[in-house]
N, C-alpha and C. Protein backbone atom coordinates (compact mmCIF):
# COMPACT_ATOMS: atom_id res chain seq x y z
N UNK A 1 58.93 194.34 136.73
CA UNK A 1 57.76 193.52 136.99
C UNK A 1 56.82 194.21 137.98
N UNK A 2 57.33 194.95 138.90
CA UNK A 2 56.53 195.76 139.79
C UNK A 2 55.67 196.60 139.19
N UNK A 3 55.87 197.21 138.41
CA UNK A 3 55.47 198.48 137.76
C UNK A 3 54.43 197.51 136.94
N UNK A 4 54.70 196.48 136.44
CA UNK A 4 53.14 196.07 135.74
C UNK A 4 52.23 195.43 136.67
N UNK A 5 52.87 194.89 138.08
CA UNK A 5 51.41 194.01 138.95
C UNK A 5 50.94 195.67 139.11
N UNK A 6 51.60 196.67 139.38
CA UNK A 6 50.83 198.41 140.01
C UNK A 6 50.16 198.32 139.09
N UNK A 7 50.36 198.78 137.54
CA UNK A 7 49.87 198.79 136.74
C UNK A 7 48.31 198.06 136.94
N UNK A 8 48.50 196.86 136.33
CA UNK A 8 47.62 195.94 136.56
C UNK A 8 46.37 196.19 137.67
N UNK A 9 47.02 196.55 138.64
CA UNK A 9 46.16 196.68 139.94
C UNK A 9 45.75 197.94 139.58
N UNK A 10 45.96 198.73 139.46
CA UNK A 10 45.86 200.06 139.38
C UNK A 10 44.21 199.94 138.17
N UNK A 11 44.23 198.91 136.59
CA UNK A 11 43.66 199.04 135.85
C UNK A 11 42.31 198.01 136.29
N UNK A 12 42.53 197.17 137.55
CA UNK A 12 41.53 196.58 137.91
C UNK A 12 40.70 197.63 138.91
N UNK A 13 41.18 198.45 139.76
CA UNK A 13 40.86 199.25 140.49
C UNK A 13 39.71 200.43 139.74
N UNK A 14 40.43 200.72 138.43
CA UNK A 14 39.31 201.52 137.48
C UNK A 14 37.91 201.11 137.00
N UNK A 15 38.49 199.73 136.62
CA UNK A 15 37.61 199.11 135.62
C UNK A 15 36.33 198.84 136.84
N UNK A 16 36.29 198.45 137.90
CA UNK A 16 35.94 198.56 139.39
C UNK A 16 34.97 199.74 139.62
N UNK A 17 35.47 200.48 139.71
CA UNK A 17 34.63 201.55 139.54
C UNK A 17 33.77 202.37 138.67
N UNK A 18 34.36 201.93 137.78
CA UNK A 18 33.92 201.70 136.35
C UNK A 18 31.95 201.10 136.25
N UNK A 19 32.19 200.26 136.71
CA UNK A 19 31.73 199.26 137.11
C UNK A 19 30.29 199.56 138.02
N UNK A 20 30.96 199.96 139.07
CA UNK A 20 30.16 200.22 140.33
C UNK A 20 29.43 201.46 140.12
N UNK A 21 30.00 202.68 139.09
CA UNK A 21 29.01 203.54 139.04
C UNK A 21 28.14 203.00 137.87
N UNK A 22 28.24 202.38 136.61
CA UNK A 22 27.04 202.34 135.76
C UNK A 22 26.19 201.33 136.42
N UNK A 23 26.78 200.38 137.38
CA UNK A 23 25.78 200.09 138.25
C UNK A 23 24.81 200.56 139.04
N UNK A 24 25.10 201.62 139.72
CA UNK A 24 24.48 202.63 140.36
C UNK A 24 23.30 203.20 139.64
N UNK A 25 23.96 204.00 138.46
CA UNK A 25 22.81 205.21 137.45
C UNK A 25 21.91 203.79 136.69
N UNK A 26 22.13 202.59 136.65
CA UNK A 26 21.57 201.90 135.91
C UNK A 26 20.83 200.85 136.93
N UNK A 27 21.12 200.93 138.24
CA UNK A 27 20.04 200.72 139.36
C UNK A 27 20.35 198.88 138.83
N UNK A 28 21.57 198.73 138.95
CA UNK A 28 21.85 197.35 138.68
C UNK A 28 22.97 196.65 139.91
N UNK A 29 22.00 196.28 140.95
CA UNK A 29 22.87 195.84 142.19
C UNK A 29 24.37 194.86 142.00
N UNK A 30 23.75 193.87 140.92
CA UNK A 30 24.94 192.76 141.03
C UNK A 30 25.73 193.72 139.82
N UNK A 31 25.61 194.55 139.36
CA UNK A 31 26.89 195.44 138.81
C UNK A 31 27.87 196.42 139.43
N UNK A 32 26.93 196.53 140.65
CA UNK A 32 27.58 197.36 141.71
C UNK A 32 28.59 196.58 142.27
N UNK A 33 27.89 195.43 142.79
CA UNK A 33 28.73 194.48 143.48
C UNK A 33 29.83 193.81 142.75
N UNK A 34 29.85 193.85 141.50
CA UNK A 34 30.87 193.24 140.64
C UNK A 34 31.76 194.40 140.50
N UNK A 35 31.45 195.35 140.62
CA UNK A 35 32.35 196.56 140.81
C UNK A 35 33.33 196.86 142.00
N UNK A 36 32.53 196.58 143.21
CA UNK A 36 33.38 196.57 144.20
C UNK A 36 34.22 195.44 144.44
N UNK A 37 34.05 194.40 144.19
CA UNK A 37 34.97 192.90 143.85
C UNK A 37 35.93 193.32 142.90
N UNK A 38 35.92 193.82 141.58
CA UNK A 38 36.80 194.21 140.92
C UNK A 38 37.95 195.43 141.56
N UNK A 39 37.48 196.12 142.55
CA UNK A 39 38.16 197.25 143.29
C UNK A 39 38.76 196.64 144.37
N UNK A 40 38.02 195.73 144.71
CA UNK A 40 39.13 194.87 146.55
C UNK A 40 40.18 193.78 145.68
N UNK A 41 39.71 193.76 144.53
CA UNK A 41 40.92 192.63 143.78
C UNK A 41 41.97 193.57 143.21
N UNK A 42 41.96 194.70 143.23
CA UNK A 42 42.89 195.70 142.63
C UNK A 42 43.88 195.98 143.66
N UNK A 43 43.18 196.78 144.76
CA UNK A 43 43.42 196.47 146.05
C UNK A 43 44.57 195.55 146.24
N UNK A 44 44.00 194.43 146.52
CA UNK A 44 44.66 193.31 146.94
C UNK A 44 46.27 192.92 145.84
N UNK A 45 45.64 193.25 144.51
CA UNK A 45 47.31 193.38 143.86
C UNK A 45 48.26 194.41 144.24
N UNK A 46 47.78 195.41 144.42
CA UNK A 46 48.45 196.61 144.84
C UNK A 46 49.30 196.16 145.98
N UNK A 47 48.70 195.63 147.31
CA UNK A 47 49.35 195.29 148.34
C UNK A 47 50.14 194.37 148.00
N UNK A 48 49.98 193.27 146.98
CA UNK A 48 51.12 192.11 146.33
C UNK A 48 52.31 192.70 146.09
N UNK A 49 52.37 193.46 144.82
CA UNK A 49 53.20 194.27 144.60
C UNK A 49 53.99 194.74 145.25
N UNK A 50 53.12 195.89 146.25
CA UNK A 50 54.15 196.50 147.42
C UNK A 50 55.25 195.56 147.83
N UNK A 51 54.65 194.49 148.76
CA UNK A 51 55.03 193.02 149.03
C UNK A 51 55.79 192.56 148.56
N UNK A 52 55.87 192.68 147.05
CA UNK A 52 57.08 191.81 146.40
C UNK A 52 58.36 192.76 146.26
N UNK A 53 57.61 193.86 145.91
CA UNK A 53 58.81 195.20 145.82
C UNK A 53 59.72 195.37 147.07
N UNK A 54 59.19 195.09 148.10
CA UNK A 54 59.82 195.39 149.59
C UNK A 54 60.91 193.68 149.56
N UNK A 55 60.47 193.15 149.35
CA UNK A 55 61.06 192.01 149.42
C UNK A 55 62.16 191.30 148.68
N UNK A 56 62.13 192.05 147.28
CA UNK A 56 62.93 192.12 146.32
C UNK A 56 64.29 192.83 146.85
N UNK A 57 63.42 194.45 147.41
CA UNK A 57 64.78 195.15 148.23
C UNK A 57 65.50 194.64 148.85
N UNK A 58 64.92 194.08 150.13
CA UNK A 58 65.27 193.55 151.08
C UNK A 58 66.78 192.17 150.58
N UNK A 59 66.04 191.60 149.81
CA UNK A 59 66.82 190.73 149.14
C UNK A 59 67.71 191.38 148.82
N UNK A 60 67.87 191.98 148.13
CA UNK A 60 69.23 192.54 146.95
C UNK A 60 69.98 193.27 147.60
N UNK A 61 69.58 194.23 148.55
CA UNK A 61 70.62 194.46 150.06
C UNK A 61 71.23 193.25 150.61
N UNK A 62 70.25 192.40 151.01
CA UNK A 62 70.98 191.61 152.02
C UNK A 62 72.09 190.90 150.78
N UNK A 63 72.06 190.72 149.65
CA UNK A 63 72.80 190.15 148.67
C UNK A 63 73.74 190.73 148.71
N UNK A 64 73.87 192.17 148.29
CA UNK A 64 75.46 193.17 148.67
C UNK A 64 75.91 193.26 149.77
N UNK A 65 75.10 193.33 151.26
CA UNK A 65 75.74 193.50 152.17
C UNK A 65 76.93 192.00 152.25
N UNK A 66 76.14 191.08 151.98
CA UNK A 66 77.02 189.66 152.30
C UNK A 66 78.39 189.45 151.30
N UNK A 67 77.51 190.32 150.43
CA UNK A 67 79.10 190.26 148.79
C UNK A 67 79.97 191.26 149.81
N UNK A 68 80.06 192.11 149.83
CA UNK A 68 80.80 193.05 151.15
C UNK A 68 81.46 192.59 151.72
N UNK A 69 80.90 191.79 152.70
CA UNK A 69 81.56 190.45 153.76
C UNK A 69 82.53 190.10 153.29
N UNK A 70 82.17 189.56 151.97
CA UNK A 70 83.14 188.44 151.70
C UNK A 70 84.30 188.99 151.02
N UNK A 71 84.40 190.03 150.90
CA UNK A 71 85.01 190.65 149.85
C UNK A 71 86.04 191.91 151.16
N UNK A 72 85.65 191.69 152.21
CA UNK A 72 86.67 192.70 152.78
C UNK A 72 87.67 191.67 153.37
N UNK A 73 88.94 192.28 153.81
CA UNK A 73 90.15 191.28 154.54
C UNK A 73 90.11 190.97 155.49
């Protein structure tokens, strides 16, 4: 699941820029600006992701360390 919010983020981050330059050569402000909104929302999944990925870890360690526990004499 990680690999598709990156993904994801990763394809909003393009499309973003995407965005922000034919805005530019086409001297179209609110395309610019819809460009950079599309790039801080990419952004912002990216850091989700991270977020969930770290947390997932975190979890599934603390899950074995405690199976461990319980499991020594």
């Amino acid at each position: 699941m990680a690999i598709d919010d990156k993904a994801e983020a990763k394809g909003d981050k393009l499309k973003g820029k995407v965005d922000e330059v034919i805005g530019k050569v086409t001297d179209d402000e609110s395309r610019v600006l819809k460009g950079k909104a599309e790039q801080a929302e990419g952004s912002i999944k990216d850091t989700v992701a991270d977020a969930k990925a770290h947390l997932k870890d975190t979890a599934d360690k603390a899950h074995d360390d405690r199976r461990d526990d319980t499991n020594t004499p």
